[in-house]
Protein backbone atom coordinates (compact mmCIF):
# COMPACT_ATOMS: atom_id res chain seq x y z
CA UNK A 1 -43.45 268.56 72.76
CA UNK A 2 -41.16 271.49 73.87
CA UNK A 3 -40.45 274.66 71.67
CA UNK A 4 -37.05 273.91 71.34
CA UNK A 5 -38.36 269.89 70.05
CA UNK A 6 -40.06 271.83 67.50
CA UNK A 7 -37.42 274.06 66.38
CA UNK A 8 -34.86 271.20 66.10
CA UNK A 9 -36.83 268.93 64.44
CA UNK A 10 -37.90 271.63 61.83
CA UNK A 11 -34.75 272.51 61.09
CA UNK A 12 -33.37 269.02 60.61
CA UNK A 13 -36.65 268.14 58.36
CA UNK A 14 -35.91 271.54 56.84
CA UNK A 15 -32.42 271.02 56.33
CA UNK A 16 -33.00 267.29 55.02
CA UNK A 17 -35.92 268.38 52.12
CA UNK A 18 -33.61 271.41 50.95
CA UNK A 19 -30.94 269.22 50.27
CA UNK A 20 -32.61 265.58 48.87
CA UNK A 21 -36.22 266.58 48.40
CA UNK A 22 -35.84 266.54 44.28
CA UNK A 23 -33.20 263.75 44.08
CA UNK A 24 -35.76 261.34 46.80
CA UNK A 25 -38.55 262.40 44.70
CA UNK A 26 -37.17 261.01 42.11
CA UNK A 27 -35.67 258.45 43.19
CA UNK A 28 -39.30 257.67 44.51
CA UNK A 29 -37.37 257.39 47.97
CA UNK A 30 -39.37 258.93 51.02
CA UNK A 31 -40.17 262.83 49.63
CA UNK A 32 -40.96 264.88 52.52
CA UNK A 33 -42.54 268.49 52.37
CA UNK A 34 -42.43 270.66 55.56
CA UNK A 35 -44.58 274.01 55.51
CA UNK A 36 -44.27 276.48 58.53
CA UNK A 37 -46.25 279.41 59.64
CA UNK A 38 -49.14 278.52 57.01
CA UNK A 39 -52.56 279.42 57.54
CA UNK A 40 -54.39 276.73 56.12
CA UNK A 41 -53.37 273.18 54.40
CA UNK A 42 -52.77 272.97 51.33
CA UNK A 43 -54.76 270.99 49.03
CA UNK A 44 -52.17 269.81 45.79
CA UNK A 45 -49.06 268.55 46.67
CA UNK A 46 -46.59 267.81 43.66
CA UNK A 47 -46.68 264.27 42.74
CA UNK A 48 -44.88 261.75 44.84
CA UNK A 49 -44.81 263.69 48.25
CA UNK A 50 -45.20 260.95 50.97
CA UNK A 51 -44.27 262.91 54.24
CA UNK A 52 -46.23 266.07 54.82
CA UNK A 53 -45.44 268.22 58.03
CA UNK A 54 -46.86 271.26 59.24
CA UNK A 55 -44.90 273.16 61.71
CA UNK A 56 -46.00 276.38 64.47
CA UNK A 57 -48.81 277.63 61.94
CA UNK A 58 -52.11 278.93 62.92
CA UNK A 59 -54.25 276.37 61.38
CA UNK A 60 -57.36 275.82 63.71
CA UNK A 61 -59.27 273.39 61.99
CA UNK A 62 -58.27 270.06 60.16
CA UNK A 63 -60.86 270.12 57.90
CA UNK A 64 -62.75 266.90 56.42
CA UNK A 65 -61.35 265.54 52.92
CA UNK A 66 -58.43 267.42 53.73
CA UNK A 67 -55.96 265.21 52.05
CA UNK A 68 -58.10 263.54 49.64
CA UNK A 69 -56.40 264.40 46.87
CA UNK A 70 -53.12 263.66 48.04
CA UNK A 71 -54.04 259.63 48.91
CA UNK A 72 -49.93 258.64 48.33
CA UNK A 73 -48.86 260.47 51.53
CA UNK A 74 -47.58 257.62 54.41
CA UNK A 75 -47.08 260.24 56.97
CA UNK A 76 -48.90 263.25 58.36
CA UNK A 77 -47.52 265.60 61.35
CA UNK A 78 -48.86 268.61 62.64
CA UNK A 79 -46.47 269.54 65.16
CA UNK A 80 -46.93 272.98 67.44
CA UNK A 81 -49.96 274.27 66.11
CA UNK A 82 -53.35 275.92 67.64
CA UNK A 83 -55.80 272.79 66.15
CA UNK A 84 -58.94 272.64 68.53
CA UNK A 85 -61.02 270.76 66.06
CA UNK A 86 -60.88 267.77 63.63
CA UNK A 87 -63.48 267.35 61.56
CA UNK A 88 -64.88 263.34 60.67
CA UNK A 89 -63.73 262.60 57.46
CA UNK A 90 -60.33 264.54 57.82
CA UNK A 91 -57.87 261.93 56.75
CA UNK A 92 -60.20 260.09 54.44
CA UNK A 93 -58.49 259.11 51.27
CA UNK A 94 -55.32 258.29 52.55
CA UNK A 95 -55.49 254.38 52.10
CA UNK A 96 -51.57 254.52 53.03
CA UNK A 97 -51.22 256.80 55.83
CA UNK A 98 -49.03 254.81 58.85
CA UNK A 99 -47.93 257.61 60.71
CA UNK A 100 -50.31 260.18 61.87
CA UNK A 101 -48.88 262.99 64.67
CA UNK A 102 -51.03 266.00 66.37
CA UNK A 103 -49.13 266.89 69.21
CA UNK A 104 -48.53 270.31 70.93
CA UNK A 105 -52.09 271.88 70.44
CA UNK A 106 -55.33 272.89 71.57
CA UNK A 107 -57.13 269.71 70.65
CA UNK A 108 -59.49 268.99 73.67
CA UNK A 109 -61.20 265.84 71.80
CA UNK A 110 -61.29 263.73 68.59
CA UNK A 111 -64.30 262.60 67.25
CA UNK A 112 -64.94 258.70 66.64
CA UNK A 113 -64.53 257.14 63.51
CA UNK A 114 -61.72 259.79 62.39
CA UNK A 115 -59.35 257.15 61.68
CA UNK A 116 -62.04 254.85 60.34
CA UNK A 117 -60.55 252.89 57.14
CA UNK A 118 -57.01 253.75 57.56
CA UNK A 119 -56.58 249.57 57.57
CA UNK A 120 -52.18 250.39 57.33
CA UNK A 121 -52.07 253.02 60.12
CA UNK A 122 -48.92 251.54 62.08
CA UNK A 123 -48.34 254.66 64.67
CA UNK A 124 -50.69 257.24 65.89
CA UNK A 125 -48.94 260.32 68.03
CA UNK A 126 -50.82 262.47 70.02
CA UNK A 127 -49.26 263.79 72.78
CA UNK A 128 -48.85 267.71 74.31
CA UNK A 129 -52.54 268.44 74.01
CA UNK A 130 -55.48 269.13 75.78
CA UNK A 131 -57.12 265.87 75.18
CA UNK A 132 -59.67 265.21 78.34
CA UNK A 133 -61.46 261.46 77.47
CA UNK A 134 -60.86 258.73 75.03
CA UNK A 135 -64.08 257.35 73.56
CA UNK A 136 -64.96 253.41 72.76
CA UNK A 137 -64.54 252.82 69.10
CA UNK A 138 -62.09 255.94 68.43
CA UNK A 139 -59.34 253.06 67.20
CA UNK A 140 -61.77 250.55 65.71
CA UNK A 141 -60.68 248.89 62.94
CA UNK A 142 -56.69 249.21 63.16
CA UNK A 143 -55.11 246.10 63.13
CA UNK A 144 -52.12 247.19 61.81
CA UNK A 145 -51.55 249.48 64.80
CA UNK A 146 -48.73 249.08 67.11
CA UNK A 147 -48.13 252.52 68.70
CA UNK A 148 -50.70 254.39 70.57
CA UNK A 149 -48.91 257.67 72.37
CA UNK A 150 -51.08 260.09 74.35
CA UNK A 151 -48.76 260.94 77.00
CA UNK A 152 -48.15 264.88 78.21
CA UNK A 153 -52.84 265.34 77.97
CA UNK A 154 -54.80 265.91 80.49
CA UNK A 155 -57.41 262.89 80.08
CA UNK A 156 -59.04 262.03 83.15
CA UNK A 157 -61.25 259.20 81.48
CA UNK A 158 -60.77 256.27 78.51
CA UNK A 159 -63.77 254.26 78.09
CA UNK A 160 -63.83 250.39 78.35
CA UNK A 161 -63.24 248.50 75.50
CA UNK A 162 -61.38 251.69 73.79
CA UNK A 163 -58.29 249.13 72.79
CA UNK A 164 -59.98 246.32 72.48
CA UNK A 165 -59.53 244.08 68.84
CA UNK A 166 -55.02 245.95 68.68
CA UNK A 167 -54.15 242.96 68.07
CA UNK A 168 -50.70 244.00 67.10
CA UNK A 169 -50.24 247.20 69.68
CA UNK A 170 -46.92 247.34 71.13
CA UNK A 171 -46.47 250.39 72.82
CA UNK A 172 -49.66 252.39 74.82
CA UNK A 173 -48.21 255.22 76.07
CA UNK A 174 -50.53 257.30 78.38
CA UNK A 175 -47.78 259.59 81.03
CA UNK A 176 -48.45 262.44 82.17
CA UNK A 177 -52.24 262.32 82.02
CA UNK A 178 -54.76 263.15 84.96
CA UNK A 179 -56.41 259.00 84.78
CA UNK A 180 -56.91 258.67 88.93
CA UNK A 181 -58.44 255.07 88.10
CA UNK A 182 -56.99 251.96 85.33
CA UNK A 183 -59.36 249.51 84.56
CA UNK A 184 -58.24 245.69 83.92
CA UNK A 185 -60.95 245.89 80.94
CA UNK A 186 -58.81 248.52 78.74
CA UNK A 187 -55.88 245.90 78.48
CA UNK A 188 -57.26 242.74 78.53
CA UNK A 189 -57.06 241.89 74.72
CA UNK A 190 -53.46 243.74 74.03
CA UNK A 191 -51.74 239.92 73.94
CA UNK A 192 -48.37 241.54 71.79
CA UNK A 193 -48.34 244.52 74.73
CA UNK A 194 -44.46 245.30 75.33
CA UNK A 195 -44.45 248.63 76.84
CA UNK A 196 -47.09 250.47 79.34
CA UNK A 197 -46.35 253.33 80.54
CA UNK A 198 -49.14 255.52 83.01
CA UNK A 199 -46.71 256.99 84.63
CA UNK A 200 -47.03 260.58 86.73
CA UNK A 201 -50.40 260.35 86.50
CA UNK A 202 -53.33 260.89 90.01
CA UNK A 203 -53.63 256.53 90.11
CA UNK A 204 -54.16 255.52 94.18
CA UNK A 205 -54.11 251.68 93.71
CA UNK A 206 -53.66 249.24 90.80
CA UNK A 207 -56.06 246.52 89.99
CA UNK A 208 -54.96 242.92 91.53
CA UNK A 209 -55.22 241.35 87.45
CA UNK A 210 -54.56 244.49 85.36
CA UNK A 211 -51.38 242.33 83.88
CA UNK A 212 -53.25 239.43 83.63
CA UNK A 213 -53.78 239.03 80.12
CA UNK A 214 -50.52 240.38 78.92
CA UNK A 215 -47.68 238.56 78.59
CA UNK A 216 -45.13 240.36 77.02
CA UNK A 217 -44.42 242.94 78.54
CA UNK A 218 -40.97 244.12 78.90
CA UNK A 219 -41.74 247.60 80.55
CA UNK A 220 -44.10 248.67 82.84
CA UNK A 221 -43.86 252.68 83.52
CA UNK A 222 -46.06 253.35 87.08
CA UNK A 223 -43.64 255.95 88.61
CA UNK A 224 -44.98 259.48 89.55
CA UNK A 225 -48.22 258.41 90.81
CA UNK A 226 -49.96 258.16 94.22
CA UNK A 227 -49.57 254.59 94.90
CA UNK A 228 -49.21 253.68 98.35
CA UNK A 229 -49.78 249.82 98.23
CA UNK A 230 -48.86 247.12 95.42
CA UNK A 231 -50.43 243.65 95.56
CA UNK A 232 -48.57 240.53 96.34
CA UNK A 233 -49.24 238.72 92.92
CA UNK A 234 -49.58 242.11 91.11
CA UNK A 235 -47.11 240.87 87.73
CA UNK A 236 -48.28 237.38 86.69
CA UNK A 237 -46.04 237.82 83.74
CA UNK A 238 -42.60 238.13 84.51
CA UNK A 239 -40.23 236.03 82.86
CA UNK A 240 -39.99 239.08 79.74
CA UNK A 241 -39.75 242.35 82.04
CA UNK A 242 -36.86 244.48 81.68
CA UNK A 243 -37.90 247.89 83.02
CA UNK A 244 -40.05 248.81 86.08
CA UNK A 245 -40.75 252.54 87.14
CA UNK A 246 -42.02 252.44 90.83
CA UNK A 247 -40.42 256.00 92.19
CA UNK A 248 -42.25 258.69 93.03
CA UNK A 249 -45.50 256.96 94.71
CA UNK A 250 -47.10 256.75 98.58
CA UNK A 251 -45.70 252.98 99.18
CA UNK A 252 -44.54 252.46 102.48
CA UNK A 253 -43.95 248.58 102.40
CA UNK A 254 -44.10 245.96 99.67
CA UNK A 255 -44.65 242.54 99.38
CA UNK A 256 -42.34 239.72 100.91
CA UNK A 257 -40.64 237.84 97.89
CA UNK A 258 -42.19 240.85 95.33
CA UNK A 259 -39.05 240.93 93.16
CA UNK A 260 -38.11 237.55 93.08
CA UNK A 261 -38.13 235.22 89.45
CA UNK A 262 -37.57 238.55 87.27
CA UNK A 263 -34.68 237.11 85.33
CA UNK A 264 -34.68 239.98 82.67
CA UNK A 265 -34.95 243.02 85.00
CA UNK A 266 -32.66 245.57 83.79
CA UNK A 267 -34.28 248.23 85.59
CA UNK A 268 -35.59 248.80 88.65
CA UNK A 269 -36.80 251.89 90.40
CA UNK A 270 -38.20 252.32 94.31
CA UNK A 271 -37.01 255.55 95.37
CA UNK A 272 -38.71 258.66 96.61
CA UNK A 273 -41.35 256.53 98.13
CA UNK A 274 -42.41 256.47 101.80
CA UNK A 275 -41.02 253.07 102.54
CA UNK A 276 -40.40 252.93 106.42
CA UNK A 277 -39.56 249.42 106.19
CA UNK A 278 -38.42 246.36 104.00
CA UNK A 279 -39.38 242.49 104.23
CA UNK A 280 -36.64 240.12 105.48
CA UNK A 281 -37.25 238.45 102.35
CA UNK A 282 -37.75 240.55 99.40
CA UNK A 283 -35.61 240.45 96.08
CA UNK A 284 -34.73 237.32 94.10
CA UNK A 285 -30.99 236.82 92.15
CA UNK A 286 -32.41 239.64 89.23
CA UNK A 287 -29.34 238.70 87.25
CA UNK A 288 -29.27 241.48 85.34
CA UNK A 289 -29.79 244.13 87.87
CA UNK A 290 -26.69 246.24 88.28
CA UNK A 291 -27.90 249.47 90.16
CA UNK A 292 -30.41 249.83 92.72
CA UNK A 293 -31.66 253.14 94.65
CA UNK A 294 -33.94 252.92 97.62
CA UNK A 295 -33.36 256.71 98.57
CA UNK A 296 -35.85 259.34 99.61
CA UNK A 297 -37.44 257.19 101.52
CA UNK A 298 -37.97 256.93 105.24
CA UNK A 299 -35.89 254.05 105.99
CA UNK A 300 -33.46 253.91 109.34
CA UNK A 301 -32.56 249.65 109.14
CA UNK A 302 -32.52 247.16 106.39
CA UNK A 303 -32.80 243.76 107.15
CA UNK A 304 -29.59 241.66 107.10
CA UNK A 305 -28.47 240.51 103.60
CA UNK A 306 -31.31 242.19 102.00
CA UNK A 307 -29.44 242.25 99.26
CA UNK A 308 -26.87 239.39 99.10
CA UNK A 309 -29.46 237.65 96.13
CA UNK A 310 -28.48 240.13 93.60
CA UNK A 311 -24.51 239.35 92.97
CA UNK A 312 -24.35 241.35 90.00
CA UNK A 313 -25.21 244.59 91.80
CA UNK A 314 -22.27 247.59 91.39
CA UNK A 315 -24.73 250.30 92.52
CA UNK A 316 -26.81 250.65 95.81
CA UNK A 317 -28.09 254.08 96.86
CA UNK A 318 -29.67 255.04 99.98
CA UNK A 319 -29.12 258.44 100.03
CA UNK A 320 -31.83 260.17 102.00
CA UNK A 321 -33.30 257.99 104.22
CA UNK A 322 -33.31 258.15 107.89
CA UNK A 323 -30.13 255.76 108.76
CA UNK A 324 -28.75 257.06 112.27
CA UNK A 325 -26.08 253.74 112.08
CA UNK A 326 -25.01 250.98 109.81
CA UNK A 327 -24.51 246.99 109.98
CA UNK A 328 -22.12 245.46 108.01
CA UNK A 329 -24.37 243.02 107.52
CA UNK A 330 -26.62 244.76 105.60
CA UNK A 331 -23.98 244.49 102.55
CA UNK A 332 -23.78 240.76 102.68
CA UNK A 333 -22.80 239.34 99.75
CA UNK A 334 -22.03 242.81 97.42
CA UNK A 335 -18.64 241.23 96.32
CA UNK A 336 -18.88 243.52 93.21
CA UNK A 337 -20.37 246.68 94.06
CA UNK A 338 -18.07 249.47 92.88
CA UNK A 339 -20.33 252.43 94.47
CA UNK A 340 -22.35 252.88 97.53
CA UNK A 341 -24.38 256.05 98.43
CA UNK A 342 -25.08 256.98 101.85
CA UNK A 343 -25.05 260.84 101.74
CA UNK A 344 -28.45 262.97 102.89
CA UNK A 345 -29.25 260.77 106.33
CA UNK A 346 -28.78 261.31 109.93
CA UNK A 347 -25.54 258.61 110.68
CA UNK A 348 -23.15 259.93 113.52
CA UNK A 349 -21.47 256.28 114.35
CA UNK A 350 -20.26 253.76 112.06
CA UNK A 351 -18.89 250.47 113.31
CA UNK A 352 -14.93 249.89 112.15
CA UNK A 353 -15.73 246.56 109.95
CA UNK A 354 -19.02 247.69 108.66
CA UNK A 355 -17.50 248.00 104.96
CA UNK A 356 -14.82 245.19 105.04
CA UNK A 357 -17.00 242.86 102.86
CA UNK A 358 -17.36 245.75 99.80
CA UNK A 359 -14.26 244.77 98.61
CA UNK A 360 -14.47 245.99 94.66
CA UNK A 361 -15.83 249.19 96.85
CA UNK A 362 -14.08 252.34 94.12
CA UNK A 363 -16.82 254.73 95.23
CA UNK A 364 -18.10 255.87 98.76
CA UNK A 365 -20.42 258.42 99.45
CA UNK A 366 -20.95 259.96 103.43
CA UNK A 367 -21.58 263.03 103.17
CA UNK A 368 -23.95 265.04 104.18
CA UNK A 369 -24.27 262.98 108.03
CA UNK A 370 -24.20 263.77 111.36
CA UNK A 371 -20.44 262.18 111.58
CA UNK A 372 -17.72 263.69 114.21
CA UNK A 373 -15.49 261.03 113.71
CA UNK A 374 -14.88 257.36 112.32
CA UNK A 375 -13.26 254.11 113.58
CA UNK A 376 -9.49 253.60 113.16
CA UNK A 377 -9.10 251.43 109.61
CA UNK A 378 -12.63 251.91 108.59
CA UNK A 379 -11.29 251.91 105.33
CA UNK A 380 -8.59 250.02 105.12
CA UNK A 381 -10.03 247.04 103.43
CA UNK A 382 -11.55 248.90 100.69
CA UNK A 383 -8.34 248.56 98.12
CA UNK A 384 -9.76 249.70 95.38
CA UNK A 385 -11.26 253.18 96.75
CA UNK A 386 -10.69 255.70 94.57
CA UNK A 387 -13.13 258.61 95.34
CA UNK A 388 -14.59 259.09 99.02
CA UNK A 389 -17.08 261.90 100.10
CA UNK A 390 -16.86 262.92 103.82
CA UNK A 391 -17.73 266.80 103.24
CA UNK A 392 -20.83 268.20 105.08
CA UNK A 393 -20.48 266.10 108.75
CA UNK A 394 -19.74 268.17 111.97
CA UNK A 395 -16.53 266.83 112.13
CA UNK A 396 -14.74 266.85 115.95
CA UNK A 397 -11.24 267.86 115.20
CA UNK A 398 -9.69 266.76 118.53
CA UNK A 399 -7.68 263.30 119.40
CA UNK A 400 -10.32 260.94 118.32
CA UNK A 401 -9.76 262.16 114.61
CA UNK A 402 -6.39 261.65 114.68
CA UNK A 403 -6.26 258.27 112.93
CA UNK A 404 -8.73 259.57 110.09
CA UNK A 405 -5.95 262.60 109.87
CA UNK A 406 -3.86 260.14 109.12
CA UNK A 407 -5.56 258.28 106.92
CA UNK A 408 -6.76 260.87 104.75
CA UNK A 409 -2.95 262.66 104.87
CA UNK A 410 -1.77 259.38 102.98
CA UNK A 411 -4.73 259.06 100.64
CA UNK A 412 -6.05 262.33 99.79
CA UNK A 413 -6.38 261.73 96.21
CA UNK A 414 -9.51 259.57 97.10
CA UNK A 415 -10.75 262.51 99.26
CA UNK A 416 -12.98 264.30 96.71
CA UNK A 417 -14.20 267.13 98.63
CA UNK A 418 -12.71 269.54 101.37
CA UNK A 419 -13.34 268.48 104.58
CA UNK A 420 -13.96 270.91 107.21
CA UNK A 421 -13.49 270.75 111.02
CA UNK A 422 -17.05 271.57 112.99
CA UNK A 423 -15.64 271.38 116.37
CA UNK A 424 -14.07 273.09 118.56
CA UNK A 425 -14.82 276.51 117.90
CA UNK A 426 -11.01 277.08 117.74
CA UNK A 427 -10.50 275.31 114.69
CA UNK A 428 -14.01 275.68 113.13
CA UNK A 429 -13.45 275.91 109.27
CA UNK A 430 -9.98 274.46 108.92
CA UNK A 431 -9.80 271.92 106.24
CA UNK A 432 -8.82 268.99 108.66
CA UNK A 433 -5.80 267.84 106.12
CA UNK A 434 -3.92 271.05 106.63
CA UNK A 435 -4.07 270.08 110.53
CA UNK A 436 -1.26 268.89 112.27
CA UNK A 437 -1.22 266.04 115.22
CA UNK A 438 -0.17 268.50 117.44
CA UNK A 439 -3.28 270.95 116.67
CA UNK A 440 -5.41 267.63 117.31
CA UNK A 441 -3.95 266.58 120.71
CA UNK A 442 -4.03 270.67 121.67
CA UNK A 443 -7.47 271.37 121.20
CA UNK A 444 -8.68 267.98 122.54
CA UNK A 445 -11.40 268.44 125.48
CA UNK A 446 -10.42 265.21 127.14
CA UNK A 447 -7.04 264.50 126.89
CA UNK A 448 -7.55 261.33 128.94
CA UNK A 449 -9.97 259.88 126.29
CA UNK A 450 -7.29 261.19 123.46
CA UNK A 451 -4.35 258.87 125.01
CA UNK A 452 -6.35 256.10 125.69
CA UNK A 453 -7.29 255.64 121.96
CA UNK A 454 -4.11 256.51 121.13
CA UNK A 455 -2.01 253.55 120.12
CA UNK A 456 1.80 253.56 120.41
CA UNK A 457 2.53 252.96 116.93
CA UNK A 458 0.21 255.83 116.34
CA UNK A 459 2.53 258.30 118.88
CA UNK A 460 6.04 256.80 117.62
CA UNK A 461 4.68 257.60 114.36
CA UNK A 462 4.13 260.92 114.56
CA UNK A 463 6.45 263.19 113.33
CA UNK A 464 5.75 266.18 114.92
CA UNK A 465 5.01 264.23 118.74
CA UNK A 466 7.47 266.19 121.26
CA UNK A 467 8.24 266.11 124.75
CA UNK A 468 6.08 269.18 125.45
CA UNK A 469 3.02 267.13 124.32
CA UNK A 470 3.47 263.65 126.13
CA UNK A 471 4.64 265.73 129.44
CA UNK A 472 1.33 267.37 128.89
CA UNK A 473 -0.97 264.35 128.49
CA UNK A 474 1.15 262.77 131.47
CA UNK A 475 0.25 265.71 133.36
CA UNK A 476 -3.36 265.50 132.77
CA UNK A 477 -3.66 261.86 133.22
CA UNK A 478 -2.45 262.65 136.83
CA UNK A 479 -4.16 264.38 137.86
């Protein structure tokens, strides 16, 4: 927990007790007390406190029996402290705690048996420390338990059987650790599971069965890690998933038919990966699925209708990859994506029909290529454009350009960027819309090539075509 976490949520806890604290007391509502900057905990709170909070105070030490004479209190936080010790025995007494919180400390371990006979504990917190291992028996006995968070430690072991008997445990939450190694053992009673999350942790591989024995789970957080191969039965269990984190590993292929028969999948994530390549065959229908980004990767083709399944996708991005071209039939069956990223990769060529199919297309991101010019009507099918992003390609501003010139001239609402000539050296730096025709045909290398690609509706139509200019190009073509 950040500084500024603490700061906020002392004020608000702050600015809550001055105002209600009496009145909820009373009331025999929830009565919180907050103490900051205290040296030591005190021992007699007034009579119906049930939320106690201690906030940035130099309290080393919680000590045992510390709250034993205080046994009403539901909820204990110690929130930005310098704890490096809790004593057994600490929290005895409190028969009603279900919220206990240590987070942003010293703590480098907690003794076994410190939550022993807390039978209504419902959500233990304790995350931002130094914790290094997690011993067997340090949750025995708490049924009631459905939140375990640990995330933002630096424990590089847990012990089998350390979860075993939660029957209720909802949430395990163990980010941002140092674990390099999950064993199928620490989950394989956790039958109410919803939400894992070991994400951005050292893990190399995943156990074949580590889902095996848990059925509901509707989020699965494995992004951040060093993962570079997934097994082709590796979630048993999917017919409840909503959310899964796989960004941020080593992968460089997956599984044909991994994502297929997720029906609930809100969420998925694959990019900054090393995929080089994708099966012919890889994602089922995913009806909920709206977004998808594959980028930072190291990707240069994509199968053909890799993605025509999923027909309620509006977002693909593959930003970052290694694309030199494009095939329109990699966007088979995308009737309803509104935005496509293709910015960050090497493409100098596109093909003039290769977006024709994107026709609810409203976004359309190329920048950042290696493009010098574009197809006449590349984007004339795409109706409902409204924002397009050509900045950042080394744009030839000669005769092959001229249709683009056009196109943008008409539509430069849609154009959200400047977009700057590259070549020839002449007109290096001009925005291209403030070009005229004439400054196109001029400073063409190959004149030739410039009035063969020229159509005749395209001369009639410009305005500013003159005799000079076509008895130059004849000129040239002679000789």
């Amino acid at each position: 927990m950040s500084r500024g976490e603490i700061i906020i949520l002392f004020l608000s806890l702050l600015f809550e007790t001055s105002l209600t604290q009496d009145e909820a007391c009373e009331k025999g509502e929830e009565c919180k007390f907050v103490f900051d900057r205290v040296t030591e905990i005190p021992r007699v709170l007034r009579p119906g406190v049930t939320g106690f909070y201690i906030l940035d105070s130099q309290i080393q030490t919680i000590p045992k029996e510390a709250f034993v004479e205080n046994p009403q209190l539901t909820r204990v936080e110690f929130l930005n402290t310098i704890i490096t010790s809790i004593e057994p025995g600490a929290f005895e007494g409190l028969v009603n705690l279900q919220i206990v919180e240590i987070s942003g400390t010293l703590l480098m371990s907690i003794p076994v048996g410190v939550f022993k006979d807390l039978s209504n504990l419902d959500k233990i917190k304790l995350k931002s420390n130094e914790l290094r291992s997690l011993e067997t028996g340090l949750f025995d006995g708490l049924k009631s338990l459905t939140e375990i968070q640990l995330h933002g430690n630096e424990i590089e072991s847990i012990e089998d059987g350390i979860f075993n008997n939660l029957e209720n445990l909802s949430l395990l939450h163990l980010a941002r650790n140092n674990l390099s190694a999950v064993s199928t053992d620490w989950f394989s009673n956790l039958n109410k599971l919803t939400i894992l999350r070991l994400y951005k942790n050292q893990l190399t591989s995943i156990p074949d069965d580590i889902f095996q024995n848990l059925p509901n789970l509707k989020e699965i957080g494995l992004a951040g890690n060093k993962i570079a191969e997934l097994s082709p039965n590796l979630f048993p269990h999917k017919d409840k998933l909503t959310k899964l984190t796989l960004d941020g590993n080593l992968l460089t292929g997956l599984p044909r038919e991994f994502f297929i028969d997720f029906p609930q999948l809100k969420t998925l994530t694959l990019h900054n990966n090393q995929l080089t390549s994708l099966p012919p065959v890889l994602f089922g229908a995913l009806p909920k699925l709206d977004s998808i980004s594959l980028s930072q990767n190291n990707l240069s083709t994509l199968p053909n209708g890799i993605f025509s399944p999923m027909k309620k996708l509006k977002k693909v991005d593959l930003s970052k990859n290694h694309f030199v071209t494009l095939n329109a039939e990699y966007f088979e069956g995308l009737d309803k994506l509104t935005e496509l990223n293709l910015q960050y990769n090497k493409i100098h060529s596109l093909d003039a029909g290769v977006f024709e199919k994107l026709q609810s297309l409203i976004t359309l991101k190329l920048a950042h290529n290696d493009l010098q010019t574009l197809p006449e009507d590349i984007f004339q099918p795409l109706a409902k454009l409204k924002k397009l992003y050509l900045e950042h390609n080394p744009w030839h501003c000669d005769c092959n350009l001229i249709n683009l010139h056009f196109w943008m001239t008409a539509n430069s609402e849609k154009i959200v960027s400047q977009v700057f000539c590259e070549y020839p050296e002449d007109l290096k730096g001009r925005e291209i819309s403030s070009l005229t025709e004439d400054q196109l045909i001029l400073f063409s290398v190959l004149v030739m090539t410039c009035f063969s690609r020229l159509s005749l509706h395209t001369l009639y139509e410009s305005l500013t075509w003159n005799v000079f200019f076509l008895s130059f190009c004849f000129a040239v073509n002679d000789l």
